[in-house]
PDB file of N, CA and C in Angstrom:
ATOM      1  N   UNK A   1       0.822  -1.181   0.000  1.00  0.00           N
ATOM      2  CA  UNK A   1       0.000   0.000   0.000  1.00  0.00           C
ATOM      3  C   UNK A   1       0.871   1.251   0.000  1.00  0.00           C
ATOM      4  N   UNK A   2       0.793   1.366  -1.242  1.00  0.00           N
ATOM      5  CA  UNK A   2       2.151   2.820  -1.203  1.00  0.00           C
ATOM      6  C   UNK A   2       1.125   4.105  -1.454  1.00  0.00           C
ATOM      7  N   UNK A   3       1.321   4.685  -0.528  1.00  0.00           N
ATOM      8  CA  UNK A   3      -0.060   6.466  -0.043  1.00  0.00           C
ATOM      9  C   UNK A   3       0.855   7.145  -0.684  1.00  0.00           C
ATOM     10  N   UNK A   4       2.391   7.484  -1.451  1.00  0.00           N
ATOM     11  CA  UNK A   4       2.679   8.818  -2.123  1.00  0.00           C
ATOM     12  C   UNK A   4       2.435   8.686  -3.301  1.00  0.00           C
ATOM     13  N   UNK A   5       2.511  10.482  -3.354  1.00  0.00           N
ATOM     14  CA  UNK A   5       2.333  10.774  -4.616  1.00  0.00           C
ATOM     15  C   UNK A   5       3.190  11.151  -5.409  1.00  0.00           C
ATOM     16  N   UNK A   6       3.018  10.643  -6.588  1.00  0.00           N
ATOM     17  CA  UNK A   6       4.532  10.912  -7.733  1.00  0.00           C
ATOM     18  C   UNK A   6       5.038  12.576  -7.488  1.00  0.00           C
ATOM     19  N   UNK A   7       6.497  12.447  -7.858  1.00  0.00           N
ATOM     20  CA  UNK A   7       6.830  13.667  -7.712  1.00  0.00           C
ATOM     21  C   UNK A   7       7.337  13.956  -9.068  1.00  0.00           C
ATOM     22  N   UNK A   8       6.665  14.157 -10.219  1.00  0.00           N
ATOM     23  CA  UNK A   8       6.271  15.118 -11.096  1.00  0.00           C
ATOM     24  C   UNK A   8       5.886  15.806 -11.313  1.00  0.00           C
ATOM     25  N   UNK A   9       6.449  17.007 -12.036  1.00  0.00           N
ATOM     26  CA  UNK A   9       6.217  18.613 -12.114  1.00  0.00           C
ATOM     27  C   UNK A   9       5.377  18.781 -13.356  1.00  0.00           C
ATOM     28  N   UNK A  10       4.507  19.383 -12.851  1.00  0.00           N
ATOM     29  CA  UNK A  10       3.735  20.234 -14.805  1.00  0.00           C
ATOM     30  C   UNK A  10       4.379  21.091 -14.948  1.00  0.00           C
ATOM     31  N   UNK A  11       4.306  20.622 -16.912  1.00  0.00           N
ATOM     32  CA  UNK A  11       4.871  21.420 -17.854  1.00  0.00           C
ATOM     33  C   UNK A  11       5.194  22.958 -17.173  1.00  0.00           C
ATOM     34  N   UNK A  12       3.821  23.397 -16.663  1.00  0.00           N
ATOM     35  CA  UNK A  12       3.966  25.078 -16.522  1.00  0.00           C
ATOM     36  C   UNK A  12       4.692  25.452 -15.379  1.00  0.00           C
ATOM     37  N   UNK A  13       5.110  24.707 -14.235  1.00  0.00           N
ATOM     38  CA  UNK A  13       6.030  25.006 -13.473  1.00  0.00           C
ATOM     39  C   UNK A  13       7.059  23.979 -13.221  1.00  0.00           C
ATOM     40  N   UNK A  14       7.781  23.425 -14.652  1.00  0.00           N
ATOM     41  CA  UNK A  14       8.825  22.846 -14.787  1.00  0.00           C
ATOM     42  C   UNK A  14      10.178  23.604 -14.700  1.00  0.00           C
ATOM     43  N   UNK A  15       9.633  24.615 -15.111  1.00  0.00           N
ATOM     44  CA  UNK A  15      11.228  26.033 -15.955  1.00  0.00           C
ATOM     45  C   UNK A  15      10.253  27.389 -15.077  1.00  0.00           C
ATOM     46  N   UNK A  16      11.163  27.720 -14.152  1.00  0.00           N
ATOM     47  CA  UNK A  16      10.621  28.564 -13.190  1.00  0.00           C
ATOM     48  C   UNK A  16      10.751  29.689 -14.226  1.00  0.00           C
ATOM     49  N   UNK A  17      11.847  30.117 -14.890  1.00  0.00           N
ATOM     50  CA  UNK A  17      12.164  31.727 -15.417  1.00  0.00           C
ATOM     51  C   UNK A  17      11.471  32.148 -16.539  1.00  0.00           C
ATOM     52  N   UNK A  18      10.597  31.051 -17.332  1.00  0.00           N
ATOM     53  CA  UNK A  18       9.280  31.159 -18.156  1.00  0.00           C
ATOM     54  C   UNK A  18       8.681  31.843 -17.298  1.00  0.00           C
ATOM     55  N   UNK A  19       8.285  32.479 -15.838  1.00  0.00           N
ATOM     56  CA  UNK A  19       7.219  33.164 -15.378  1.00  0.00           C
ATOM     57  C   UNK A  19       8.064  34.373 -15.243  1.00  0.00           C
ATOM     58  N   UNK A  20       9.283  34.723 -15.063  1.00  0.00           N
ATOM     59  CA  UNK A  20       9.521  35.767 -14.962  1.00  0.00           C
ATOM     60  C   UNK A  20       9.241  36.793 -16.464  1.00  0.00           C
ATOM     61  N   UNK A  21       8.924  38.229 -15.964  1.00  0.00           N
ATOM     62  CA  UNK A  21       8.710  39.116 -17.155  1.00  0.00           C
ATOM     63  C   UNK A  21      10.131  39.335 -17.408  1.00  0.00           C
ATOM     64  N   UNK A  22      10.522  40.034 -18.868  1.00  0.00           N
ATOM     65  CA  UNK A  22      11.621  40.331 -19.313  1.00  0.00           C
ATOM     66  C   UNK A  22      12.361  41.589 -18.551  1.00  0.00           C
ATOM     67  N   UNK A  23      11.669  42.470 -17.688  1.00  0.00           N
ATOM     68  CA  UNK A  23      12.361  43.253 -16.801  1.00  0.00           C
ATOM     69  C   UNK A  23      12.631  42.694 -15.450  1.00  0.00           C
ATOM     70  N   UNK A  24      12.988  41.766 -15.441  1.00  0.00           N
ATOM     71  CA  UNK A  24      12.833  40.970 -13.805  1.00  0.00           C
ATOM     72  C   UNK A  24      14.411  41.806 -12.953  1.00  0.00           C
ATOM     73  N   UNK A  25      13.790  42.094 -12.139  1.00  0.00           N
ATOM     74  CA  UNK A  25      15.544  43.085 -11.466  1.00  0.00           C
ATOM     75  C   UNK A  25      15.900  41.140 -10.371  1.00  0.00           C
ATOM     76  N   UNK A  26      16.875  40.898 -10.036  1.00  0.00           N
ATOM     77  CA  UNK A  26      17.874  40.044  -8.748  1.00  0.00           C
ATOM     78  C   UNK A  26      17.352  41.035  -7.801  1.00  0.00           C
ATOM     79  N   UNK A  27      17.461  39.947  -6.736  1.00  0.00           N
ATOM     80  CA  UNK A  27      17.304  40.518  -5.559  1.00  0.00           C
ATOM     81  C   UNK A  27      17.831  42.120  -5.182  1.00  0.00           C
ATOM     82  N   UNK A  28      18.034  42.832  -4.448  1.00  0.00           N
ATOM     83  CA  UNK A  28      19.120  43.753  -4.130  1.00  0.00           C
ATOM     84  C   UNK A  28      20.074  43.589  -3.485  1.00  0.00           C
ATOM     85  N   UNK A  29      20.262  42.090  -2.846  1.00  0.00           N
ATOM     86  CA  UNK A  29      21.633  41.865  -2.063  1.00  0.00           C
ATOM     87  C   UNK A  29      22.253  41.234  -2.895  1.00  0.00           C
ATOM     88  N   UNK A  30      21.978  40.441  -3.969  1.00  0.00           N
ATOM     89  CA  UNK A  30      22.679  39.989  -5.043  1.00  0.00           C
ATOM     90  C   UNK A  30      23.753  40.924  -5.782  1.00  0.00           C
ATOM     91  N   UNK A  31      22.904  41.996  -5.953  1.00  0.00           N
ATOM     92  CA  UNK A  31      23.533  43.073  -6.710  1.00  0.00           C
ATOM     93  C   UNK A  31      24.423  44.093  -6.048  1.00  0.00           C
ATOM     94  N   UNK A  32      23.703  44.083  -4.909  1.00  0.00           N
ATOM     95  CA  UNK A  32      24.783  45.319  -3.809  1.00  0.00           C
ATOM     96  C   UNK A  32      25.150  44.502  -2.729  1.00  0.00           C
ATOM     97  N   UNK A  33      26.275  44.533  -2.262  1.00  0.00           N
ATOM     98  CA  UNK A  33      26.610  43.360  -1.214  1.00  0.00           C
ATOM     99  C   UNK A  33      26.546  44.401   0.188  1.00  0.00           C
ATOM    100  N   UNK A  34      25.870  43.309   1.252  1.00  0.00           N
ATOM    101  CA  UNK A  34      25.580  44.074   2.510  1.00  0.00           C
ATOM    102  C   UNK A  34      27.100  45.116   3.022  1.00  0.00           C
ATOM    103  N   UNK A  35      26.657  46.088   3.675  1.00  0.00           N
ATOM    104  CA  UNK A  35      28.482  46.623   4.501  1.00  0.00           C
ATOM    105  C   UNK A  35      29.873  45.203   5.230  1.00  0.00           C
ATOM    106  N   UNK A  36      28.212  44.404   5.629  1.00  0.00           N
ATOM    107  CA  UNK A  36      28.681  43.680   6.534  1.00  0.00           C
ATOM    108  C   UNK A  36      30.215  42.922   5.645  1.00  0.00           C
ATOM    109  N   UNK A  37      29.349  42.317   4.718  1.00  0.00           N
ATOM    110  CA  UNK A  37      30.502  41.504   3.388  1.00  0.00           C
ATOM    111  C   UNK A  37      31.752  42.165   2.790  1.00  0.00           C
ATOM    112  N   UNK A  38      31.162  43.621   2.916  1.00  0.00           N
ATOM    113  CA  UNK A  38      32.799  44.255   2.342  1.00  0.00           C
ATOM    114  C   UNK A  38      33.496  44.503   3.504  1.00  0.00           C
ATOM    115  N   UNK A  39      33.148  44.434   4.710  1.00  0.00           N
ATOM    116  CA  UNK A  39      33.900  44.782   5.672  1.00  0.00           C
ATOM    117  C   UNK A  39      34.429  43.826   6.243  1.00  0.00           C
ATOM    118  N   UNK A  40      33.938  42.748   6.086  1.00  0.00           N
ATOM    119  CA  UNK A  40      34.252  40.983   5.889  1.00  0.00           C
ATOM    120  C   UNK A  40      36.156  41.066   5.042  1.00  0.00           C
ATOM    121  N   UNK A  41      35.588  40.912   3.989  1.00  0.00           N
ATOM    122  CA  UNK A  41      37.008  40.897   2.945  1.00  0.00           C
ATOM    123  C   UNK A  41      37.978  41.633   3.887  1.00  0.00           C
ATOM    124  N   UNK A  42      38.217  43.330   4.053  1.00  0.00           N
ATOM    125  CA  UNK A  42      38.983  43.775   4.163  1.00  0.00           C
ATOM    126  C   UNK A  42      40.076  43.033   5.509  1.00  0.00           C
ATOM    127  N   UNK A  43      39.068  42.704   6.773  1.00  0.00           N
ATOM    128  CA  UNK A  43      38.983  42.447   7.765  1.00  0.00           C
ATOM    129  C   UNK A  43      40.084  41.159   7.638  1.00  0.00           C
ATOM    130  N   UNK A  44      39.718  40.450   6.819  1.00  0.00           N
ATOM    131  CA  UNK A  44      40.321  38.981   6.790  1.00  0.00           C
ATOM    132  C   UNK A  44      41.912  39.213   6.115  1.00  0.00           C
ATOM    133  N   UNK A  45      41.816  39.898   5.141  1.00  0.00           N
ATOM    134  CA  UNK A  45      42.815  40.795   4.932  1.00  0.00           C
ATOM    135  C   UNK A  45      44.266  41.281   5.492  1.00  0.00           C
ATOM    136  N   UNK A  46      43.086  42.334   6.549  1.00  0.00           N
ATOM    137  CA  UNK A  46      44.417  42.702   7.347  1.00  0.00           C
ATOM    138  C   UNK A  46      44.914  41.674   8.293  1.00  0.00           C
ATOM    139  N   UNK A  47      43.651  41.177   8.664  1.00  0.00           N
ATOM    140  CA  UNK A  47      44.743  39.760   9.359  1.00  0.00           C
ATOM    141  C   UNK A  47      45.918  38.971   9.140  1.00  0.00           C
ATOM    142  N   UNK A  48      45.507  38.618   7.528  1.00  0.00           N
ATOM    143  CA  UNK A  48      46.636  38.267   6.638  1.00  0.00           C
ATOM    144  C   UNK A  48      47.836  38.418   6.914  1.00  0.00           C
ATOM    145  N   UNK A  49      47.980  40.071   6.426  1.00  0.00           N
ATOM    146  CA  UNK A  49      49.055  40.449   6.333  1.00  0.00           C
ATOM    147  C   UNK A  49      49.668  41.086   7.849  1.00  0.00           C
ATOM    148  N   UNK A  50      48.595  40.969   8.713  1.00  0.00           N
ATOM    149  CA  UNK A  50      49.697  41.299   9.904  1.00  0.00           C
ATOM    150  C   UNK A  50      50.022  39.889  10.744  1.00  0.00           C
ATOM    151  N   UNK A  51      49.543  38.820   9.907  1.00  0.00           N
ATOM    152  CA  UNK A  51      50.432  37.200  10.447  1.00  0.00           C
ATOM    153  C   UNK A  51      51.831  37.736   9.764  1.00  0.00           C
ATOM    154  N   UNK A  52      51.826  37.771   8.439  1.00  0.00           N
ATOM    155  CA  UNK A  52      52.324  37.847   7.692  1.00  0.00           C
ATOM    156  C   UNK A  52      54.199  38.510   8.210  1.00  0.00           C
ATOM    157  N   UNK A  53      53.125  40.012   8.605  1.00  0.00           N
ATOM    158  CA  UNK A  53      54.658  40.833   9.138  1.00  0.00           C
ATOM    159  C   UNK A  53      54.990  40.333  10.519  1.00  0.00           C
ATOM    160  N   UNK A  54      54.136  39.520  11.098  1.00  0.00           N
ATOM    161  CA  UNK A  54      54.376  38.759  12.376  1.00  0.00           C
ATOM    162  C   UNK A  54      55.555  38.295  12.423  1.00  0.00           C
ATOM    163  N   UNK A  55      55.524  36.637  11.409  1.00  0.00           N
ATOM    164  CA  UNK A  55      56.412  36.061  11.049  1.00  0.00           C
ATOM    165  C   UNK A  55      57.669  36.440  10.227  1.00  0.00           C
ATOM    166  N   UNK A  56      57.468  37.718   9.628  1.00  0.00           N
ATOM    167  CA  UNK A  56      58.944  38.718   8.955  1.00  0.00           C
ATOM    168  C   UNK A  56      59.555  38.959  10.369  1.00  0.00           C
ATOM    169  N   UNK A  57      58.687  39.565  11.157  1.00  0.00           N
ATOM    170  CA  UNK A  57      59.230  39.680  12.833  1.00  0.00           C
ATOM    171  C   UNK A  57      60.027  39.264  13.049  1.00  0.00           C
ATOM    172  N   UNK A  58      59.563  38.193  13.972  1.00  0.00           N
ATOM    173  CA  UNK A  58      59.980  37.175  14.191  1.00  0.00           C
ATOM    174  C   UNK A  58      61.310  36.114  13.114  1.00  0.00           C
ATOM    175  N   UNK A  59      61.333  35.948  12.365  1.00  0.00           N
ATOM    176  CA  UNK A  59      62.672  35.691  11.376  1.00  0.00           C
ATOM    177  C   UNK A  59      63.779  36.596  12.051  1.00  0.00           C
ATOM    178  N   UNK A  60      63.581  38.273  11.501  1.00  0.00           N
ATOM    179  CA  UNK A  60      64.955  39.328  11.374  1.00  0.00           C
ATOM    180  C   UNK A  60      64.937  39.394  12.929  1.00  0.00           C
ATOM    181  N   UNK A  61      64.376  39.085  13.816  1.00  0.00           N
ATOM    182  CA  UNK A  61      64.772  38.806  14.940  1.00  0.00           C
ATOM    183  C   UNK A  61      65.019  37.610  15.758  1.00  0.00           C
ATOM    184  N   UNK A  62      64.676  36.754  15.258  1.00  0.00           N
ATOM    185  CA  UNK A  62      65.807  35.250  15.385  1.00  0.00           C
ATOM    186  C   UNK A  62      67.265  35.363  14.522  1.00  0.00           C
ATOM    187  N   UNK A  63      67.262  36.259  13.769  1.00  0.00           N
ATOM    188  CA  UNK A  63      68.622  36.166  12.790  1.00  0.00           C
ATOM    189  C   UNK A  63      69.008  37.264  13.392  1.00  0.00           C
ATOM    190  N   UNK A  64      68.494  38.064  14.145  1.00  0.00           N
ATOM    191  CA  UNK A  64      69.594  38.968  15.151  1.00  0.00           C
ATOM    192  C   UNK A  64      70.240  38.511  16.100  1.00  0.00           C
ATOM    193  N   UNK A  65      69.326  37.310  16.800  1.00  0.00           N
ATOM    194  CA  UNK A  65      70.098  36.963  17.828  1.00  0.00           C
ATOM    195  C   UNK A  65      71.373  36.143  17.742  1.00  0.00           C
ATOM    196  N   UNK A  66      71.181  35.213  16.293  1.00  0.00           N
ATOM    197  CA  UNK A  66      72.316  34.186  16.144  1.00  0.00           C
ATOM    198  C   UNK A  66      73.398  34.908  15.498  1.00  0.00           C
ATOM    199  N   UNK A  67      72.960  36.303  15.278  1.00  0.00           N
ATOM    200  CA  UNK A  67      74.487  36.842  14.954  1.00  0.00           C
ATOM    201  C   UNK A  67      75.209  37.709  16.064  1.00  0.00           C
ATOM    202  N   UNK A  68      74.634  37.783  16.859  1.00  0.00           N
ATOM    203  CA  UNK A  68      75.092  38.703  17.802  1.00  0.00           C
ATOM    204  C   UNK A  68      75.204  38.087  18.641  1.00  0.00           C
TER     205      UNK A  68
END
């Protein structure tokens, strides 16, 4: 006794973007990215590069000590 029902789509809501009109705008976060996201990038960024000069640090000052 199998109670489901097939999961087949009609024709008319097979292809969702057949309903859209030809001026259809994307969302607005698609198109403009929140503050939050660009402030994201930069953020991760500077982290980067201040591991980065961390470990330059750290080097020219291990190579100070073994010369001196």
């Amino acid at each position: 006794m199998n109670t489901k029902q097939p999961t087949t789509v009609p024709d008319e809501q097979a292809n969702p973007e057949t309903d859209k009109p030809d001026d259809y705008l994307p969302p607005r976060r698609t198109v403009h990215q929140p503050e939050k996201e660009k402030w994201l990038k930069y953020f991760y960024r500077t982290l980067l590069w201040l591991f980065i000069l961390l470990v330059i640090g750290l080097l020219a000052w291990g190579w100070r000590l073994l010369q001196g």
